[in-house]
Protein backbone atom coordinates (compact mmCIF):
# COMPACT_ATOMS: atom_id res chain seq x y z
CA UNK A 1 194.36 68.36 75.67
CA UNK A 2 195.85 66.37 78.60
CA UNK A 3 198.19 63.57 79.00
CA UNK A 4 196.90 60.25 79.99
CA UNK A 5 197.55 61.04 83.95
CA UNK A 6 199.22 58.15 85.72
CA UNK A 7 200.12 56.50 82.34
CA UNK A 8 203.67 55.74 81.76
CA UNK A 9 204.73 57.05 78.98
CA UNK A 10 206.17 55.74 76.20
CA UNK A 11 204.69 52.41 76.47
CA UNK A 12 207.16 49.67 74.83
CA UNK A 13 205.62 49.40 71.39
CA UNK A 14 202.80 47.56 70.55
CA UNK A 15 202.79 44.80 67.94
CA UNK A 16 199.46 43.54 66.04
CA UNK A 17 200.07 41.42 63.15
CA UNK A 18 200.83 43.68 60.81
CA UNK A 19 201.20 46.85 63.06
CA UNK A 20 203.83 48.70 65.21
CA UNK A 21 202.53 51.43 67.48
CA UNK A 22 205.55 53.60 68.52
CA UNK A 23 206.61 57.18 69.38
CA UNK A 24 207.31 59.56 66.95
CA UNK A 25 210.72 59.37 64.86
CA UNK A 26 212.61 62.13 63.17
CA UNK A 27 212.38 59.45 60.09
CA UNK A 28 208.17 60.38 60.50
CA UNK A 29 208.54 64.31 59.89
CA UNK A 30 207.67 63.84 56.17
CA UNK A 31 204.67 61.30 56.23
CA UNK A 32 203.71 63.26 59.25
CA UNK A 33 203.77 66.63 56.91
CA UNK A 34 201.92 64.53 53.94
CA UNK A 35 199.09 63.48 56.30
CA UNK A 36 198.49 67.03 57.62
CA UNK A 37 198.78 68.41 54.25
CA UNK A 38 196.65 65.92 52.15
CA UNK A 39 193.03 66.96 51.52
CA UNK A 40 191.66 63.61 50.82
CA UNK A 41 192.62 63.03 54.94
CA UNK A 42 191.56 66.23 56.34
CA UNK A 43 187.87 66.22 54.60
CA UNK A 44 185.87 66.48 57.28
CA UNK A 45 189.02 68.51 59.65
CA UNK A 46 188.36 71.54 58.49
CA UNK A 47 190.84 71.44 55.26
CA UNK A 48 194.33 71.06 54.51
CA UNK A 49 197.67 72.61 56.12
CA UNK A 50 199.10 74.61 54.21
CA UNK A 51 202.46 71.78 53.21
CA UNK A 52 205.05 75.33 53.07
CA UNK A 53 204.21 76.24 56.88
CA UNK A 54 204.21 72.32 57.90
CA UNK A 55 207.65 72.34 56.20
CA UNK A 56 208.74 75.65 57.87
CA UNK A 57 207.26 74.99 61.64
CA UNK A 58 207.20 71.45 61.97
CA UNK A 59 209.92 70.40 64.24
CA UNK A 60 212.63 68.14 63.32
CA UNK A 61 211.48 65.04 64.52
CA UNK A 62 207.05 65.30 65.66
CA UNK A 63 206.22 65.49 68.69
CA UNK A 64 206.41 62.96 71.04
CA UNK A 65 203.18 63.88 73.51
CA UNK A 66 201.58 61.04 75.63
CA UNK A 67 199.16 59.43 73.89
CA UNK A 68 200.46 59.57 70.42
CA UNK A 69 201.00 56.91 68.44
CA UNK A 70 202.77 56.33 65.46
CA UNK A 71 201.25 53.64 63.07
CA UNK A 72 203.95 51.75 61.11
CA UNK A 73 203.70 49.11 58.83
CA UNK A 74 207.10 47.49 57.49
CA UNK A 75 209.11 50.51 59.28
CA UNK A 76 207.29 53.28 57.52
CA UNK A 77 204.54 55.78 58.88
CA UNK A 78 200.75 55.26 57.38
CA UNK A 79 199.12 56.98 60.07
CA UNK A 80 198.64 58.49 63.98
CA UNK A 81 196.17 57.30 66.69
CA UNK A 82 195.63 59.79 69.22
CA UNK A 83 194.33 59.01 73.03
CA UNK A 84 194.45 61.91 75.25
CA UNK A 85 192.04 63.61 77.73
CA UNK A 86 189.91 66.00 76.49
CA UNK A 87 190.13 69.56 77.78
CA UNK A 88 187.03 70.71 76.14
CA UNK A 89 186.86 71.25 72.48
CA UNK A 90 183.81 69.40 72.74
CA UNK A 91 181.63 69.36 76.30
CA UNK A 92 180.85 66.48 76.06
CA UNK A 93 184.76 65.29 75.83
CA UNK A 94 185.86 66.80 78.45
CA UNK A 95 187.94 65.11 80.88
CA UNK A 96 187.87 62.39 78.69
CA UNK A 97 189.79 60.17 76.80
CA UNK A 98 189.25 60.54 72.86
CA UNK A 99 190.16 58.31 70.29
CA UNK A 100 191.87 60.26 67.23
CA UNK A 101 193.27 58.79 64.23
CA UNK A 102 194.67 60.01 60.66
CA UNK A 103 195.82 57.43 57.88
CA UNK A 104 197.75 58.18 54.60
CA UNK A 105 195.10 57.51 51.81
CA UNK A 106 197.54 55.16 50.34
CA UNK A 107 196.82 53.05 53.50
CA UNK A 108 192.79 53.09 53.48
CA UNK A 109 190.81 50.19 52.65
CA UNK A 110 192.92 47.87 54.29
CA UNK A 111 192.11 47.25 57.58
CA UNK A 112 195.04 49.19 59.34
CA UNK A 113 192.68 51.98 60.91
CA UNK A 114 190.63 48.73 63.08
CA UNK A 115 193.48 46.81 63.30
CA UNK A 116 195.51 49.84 65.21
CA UNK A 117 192.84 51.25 66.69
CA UNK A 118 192.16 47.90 68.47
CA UNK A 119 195.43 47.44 69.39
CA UNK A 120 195.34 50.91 70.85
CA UNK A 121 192.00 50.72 73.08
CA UNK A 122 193.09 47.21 74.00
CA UNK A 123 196.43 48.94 75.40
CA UNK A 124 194.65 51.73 77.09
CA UNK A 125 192.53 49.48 78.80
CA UNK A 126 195.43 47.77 79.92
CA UNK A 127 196.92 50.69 81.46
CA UNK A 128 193.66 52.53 82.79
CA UNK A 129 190.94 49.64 83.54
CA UNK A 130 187.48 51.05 83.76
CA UNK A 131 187.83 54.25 81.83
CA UNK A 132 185.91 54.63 78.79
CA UNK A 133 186.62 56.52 75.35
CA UNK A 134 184.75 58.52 73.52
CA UNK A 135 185.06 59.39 69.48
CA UNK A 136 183.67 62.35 67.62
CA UNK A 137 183.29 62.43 64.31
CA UNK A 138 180.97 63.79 61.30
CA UNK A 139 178.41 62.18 60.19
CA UNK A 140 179.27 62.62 56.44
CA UNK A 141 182.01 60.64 57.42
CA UNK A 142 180.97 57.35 56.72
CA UNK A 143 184.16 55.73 56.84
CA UNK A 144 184.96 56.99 60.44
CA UNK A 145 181.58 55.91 61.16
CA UNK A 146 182.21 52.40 59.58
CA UNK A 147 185.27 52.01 61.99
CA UNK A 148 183.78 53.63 65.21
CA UNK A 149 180.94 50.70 65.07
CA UNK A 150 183.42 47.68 64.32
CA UNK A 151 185.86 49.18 67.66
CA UNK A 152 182.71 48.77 69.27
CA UNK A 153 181.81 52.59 69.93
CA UNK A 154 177.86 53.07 71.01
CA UNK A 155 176.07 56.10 69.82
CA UNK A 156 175.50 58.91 72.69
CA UNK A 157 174.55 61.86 70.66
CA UNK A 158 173.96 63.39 67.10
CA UNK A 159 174.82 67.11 67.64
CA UNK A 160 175.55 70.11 65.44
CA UNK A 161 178.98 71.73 65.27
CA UNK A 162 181.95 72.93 62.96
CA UNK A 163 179.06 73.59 60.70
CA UNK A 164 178.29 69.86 59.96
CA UNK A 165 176.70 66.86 62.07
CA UNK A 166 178.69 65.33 64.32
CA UNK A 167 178.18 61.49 65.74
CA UNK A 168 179.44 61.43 69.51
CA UNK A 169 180.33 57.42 70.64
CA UNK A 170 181.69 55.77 73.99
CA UNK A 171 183.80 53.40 74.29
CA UNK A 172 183.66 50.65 77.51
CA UNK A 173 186.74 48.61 78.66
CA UNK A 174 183.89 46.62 79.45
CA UNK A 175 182.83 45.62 76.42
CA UNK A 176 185.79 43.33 75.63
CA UNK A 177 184.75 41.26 78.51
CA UNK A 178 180.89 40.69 77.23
């Protein structure tokens, strides 16, 4: 995966009403390690890091990468949103930006994942007009699915990989204008 390109980067946070989108802390490293470890988040991911490597490779304070996002309600980490080009771990990402985004289960069911995730593609489309997003996720997924159609993501393709069905949507800066 690729930066954003022209993007300056970090972007002065970004406030919703509840939210803060920010860079990565050193504070972060441990909700950052419970969200990679926790099984309930990383379902349909694949599985779980194992939480004894996280603790042993993870650096000090996460990585701060263009394009991540820290979501932080009340000055503590629930969750990441991820925008960067796609390089290809999907064709039919490549070159693209892709929406990512992980939440502590402690934080689901509340509206955080649409409310950041807003925030987010209204900030990207901000700082590259005209370029769309796209969002891959399972179909078994039915939450991710839930929050792909309320950002407004249109279904492209149904396609098999990673051994499961996968739902392929793009995203149009355009949208926010109809």
């Amino acid at each position: 995966m690729t930066d954003l390109g022209p993007v300056a980067w970090p972007p002065a946070p970004i406030r919703t009403e509840r939210l803060v989108l920010r860079e990565p802390e050193a504070s972060d490293r441990g909700a950052v390690i419970d969200l990679l470890a926790s099984p309930e988040v990383s379902t349909y991911l694949g599985g779980p890091q194992p939480r004894d490597e996280l603790e042993r490779t993870m650096p000090a304070a996460p990585s701060r990468r263009s394009g991540r996002f820290i979501v932080d309600l009340d000055g503590a980490m629930i969750g990441q949103i991820t925008l960067y080009k796609e390089t290809g771990h999907l064709p039919q990402a490549a070159g693209k930006a892709e929406l990512g985004y992980l939440f502590l289960p402690q934080a689901w069911g509340r509206g955080y994942a649409a409310e950041a995730c807003s925030a987010a593609l209204n900030w990207f489309a901000g700082a590259l007009p005209g370029e769309p997003v796209v969002l891959a996720t399972q179909t078994a997924n039915v939450s991710s699915m839930r929050l792909a159609a309320k950002l407004g993501f249109i279904e492209a393709e149904r396609f098999e990989a990673y051994g499961a069905e996968q739902w392929f949507g793009i995203w149009s800066p355009a949208a926010l204008s109809d």
